[in-house]
PDB file of N, CA and C in Angstrom:
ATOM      1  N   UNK A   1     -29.077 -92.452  53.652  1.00  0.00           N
ATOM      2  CA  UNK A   1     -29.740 -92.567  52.372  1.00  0.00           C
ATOM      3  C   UNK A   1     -29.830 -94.064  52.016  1.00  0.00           C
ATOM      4  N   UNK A   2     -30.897 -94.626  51.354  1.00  0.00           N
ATOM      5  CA  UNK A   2     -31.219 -95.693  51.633  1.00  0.00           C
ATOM      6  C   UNK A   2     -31.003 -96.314  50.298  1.00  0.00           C
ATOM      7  N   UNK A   3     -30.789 -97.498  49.289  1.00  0.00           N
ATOM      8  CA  UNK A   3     -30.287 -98.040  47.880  1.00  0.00           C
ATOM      9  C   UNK A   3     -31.254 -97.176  46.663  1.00  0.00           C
ATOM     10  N   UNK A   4     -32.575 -97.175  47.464  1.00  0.00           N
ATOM     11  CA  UNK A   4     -33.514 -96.416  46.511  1.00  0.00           C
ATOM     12  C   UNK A   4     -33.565 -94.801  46.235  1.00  0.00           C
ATOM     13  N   UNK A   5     -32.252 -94.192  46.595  1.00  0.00           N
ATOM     14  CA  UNK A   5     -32.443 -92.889  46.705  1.00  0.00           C
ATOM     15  C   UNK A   5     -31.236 -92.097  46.474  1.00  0.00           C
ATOM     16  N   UNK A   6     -30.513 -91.162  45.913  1.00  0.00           N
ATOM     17  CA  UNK A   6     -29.548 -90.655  45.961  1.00  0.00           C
ATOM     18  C   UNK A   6     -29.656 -89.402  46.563  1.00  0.00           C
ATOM     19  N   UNK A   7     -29.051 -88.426  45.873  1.00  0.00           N
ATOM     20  CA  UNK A   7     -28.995 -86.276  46.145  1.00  0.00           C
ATOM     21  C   UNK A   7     -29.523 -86.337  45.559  1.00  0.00           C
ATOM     22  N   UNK A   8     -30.109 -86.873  43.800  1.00  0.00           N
ATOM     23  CA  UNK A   8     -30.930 -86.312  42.864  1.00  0.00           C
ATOM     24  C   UNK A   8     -32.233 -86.833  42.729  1.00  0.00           C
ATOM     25  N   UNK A   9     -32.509 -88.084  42.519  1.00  0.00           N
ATOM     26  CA  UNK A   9     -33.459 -89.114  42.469  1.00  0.00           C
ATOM     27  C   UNK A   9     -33.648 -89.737  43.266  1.00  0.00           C
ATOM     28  N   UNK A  10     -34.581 -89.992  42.974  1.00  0.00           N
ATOM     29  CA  UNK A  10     -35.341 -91.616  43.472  1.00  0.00           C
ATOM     30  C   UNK A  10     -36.387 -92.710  43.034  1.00  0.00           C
ATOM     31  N   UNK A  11     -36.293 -93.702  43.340  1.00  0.00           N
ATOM     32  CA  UNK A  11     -36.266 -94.705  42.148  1.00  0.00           C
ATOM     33  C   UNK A  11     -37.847 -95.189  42.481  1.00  0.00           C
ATOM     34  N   UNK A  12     -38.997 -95.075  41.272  1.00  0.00           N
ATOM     35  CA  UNK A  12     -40.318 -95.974  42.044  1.00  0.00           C
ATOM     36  C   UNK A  12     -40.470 -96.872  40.825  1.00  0.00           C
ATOM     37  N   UNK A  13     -40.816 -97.715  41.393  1.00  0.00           N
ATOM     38  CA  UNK A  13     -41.437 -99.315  40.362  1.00  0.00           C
ATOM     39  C   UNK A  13     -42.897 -98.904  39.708  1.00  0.00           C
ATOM     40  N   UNK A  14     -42.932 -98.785  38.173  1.00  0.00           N
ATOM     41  CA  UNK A  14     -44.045 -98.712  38.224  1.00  0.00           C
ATOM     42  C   UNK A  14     -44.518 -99.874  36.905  1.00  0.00           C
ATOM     43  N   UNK A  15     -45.518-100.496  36.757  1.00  0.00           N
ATOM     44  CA  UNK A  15     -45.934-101.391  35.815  1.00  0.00           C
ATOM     45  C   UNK A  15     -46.671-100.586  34.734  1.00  0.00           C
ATOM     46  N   UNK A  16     -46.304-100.856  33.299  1.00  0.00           N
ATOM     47  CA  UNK A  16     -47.335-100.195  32.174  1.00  0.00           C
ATOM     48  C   UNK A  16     -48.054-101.354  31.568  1.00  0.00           C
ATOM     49  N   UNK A  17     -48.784-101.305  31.260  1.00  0.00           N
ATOM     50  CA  UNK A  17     -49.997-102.214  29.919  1.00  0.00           C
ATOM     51  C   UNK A  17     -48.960-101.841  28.804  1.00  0.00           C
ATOM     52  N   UNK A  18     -49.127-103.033  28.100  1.00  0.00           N
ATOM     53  CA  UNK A  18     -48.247-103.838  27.383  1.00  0.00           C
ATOM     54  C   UNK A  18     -48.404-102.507  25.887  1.00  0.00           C
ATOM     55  N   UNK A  19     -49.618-102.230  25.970  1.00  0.00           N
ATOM     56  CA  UNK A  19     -49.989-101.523  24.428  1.00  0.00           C
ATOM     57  C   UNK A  19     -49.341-100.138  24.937  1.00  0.00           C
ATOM     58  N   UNK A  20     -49.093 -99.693  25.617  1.00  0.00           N
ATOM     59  CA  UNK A  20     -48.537 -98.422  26.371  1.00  0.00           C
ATOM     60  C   UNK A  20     -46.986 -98.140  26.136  1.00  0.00           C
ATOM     61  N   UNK A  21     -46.502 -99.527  26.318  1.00  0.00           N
ATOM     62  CA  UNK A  21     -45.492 -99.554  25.890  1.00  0.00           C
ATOM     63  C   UNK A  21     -44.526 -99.685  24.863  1.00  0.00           C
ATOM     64  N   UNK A  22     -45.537-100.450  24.108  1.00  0.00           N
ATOM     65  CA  UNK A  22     -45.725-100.199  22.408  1.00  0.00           C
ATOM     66  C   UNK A  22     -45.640 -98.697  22.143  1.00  0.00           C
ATOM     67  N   UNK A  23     -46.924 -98.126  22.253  1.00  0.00           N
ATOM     68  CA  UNK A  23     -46.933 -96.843  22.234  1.00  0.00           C
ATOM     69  C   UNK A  23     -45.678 -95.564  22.691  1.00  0.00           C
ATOM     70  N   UNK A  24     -45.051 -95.848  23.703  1.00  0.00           N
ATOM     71  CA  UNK A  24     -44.268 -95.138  24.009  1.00  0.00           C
ATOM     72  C   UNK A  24     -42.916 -95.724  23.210  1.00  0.00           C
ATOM     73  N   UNK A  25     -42.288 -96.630  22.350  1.00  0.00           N
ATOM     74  CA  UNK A  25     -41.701 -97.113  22.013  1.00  0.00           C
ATOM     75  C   UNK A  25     -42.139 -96.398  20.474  1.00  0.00           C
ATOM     76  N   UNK A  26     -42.656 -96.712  20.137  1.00  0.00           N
ATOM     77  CA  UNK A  26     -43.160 -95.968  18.586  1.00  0.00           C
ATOM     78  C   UNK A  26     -42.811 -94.230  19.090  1.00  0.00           C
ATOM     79  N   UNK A  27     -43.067 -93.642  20.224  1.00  0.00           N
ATOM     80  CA  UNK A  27     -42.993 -92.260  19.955  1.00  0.00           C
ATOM     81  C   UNK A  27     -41.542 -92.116  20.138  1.00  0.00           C
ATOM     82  N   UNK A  28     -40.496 -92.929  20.623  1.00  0.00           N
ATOM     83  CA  UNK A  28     -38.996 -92.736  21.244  1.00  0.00           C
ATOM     84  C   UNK A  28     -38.681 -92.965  19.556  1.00  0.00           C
ATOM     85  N   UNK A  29     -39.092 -94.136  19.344  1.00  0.00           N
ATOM     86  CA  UNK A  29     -38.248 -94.204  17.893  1.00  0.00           C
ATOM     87  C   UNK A  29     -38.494 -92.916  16.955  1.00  0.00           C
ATOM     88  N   UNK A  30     -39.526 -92.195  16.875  1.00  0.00           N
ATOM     89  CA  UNK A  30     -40.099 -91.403  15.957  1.00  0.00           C
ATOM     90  C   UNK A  30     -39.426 -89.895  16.345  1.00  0.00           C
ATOM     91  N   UNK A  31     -38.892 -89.738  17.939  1.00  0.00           N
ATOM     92  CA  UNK A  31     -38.228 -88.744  17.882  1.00  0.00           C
ATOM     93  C   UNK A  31     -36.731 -89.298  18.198  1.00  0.00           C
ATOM     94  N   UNK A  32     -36.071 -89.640  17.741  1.00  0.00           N
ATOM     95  CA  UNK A  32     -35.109 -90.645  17.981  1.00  0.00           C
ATOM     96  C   UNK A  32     -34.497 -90.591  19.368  1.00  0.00           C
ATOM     97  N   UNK A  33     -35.398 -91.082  20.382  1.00  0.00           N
ATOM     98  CA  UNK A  33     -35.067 -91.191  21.577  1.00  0.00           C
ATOM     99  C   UNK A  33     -34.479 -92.492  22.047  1.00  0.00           C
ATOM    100  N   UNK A  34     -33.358 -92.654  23.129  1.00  0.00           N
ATOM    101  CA  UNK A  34     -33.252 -94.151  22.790  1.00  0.00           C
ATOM    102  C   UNK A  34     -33.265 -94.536  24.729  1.00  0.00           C
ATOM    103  N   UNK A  35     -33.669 -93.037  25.410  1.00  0.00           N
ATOM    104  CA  UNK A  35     -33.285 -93.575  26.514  1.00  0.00           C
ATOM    105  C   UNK A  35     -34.932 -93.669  27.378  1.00  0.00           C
ATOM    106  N   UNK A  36     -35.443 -94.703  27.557  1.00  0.00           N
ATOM    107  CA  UNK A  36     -36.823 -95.109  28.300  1.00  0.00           C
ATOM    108  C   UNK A  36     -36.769 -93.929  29.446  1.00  0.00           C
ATOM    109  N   UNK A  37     -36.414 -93.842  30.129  1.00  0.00           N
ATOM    110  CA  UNK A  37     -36.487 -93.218  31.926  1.00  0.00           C
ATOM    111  C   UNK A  37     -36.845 -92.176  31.100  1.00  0.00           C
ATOM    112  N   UNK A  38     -35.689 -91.520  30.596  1.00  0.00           N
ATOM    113  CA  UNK A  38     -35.343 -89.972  30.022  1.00  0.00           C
ATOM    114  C   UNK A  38     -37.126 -89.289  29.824  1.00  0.00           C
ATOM    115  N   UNK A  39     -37.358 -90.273  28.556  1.00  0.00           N
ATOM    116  CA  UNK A  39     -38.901 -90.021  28.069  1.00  0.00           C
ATOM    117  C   UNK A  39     -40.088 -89.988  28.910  1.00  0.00           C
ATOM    118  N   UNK A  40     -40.140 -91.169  29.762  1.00  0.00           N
ATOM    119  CA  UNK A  40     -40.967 -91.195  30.883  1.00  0.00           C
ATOM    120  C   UNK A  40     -40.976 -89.621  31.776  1.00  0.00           C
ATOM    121  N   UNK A  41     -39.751 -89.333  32.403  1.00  0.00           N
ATOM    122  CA  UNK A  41     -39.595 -88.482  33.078  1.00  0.00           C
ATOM    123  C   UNK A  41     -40.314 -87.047  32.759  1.00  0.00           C
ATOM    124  N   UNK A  42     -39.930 -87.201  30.786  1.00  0.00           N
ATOM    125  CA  UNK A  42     -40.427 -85.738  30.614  1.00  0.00           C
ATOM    126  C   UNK A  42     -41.606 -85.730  30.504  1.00  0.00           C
ATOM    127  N   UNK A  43     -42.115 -86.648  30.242  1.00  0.00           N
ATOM    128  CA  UNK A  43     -43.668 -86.914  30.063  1.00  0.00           C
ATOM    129  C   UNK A  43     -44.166 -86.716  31.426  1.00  0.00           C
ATOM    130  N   UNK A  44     -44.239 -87.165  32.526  1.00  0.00           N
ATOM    131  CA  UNK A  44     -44.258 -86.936  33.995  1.00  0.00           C
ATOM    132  C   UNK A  44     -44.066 -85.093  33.969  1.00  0.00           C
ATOM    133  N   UNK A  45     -42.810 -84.718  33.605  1.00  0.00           N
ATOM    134  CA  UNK A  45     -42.717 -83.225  33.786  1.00  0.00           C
ATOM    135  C   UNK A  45     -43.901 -82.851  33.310  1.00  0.00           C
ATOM    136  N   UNK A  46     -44.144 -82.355  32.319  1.00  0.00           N
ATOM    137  CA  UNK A  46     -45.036 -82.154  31.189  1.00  0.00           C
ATOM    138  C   UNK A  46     -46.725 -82.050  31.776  1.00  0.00           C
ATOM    139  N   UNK A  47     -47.149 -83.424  32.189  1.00  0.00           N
ATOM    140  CA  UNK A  47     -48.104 -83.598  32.798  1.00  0.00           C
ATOM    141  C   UNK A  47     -48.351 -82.668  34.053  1.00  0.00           C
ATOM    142  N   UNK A  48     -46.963 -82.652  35.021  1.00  0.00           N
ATOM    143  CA  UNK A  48     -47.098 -82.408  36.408  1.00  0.00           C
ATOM    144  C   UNK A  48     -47.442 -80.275  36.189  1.00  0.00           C
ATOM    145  N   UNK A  49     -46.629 -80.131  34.888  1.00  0.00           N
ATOM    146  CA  UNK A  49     -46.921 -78.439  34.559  1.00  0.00           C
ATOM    147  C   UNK A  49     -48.217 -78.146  34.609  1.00  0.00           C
ATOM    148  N   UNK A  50     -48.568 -78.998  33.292  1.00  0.00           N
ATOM    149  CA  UNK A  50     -49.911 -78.708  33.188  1.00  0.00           C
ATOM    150  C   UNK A  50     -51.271 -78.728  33.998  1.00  0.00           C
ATOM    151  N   UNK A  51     -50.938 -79.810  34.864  1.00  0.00           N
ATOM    152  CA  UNK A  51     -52.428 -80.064  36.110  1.00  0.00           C
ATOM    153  C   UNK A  51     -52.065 -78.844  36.512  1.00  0.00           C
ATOM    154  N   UNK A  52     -51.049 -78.380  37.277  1.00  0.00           N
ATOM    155  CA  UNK A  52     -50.628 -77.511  38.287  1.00  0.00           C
ATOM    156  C   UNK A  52     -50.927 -75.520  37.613  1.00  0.00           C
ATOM    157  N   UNK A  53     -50.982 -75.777  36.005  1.00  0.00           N
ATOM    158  CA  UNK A  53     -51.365 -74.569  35.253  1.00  0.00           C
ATOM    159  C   UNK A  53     -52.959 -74.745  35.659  1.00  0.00           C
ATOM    160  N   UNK A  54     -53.598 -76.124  35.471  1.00  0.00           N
ATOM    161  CA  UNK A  54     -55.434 -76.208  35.706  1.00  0.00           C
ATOM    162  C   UNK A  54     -55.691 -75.753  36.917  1.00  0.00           C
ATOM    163  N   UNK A  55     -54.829 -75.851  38.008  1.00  0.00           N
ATOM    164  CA  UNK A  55     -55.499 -75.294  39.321  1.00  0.00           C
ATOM    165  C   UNK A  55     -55.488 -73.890  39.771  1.00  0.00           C
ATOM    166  N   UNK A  56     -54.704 -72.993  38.769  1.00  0.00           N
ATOM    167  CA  UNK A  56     -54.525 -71.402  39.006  1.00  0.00           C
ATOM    168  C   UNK A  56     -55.704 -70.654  38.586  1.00  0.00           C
TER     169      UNK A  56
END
């Protein structure tokens, strides 16, 4: 197993636009979220449901 990878995860680099991150920062505070990944992740979940509901 290689630094980028554990049993559970694995780690990718990704870059956001600056207003994006604003944005996602206004919605963490507003649901009092304080952990970045956490939010990202579910948002990723969320997304990955839904395409995958559009193709049935």
């Amino acid at each position: 197993m290689d630094k980028m990878t554990n049993s559970k995860t694995r780690r990718k680099h990704i870059r956001f636009p600056h207003l994006l991150i604003d944005q996602i920062e206004e919605s963490m505070k507003s649901e009092n979220i304080q952990n970045f990944s956490a939010w990202v992740v579910e948002a990723c979940r969320l997304k990955a449901r839904d395409a995958g509901n559009e193709k049935k």
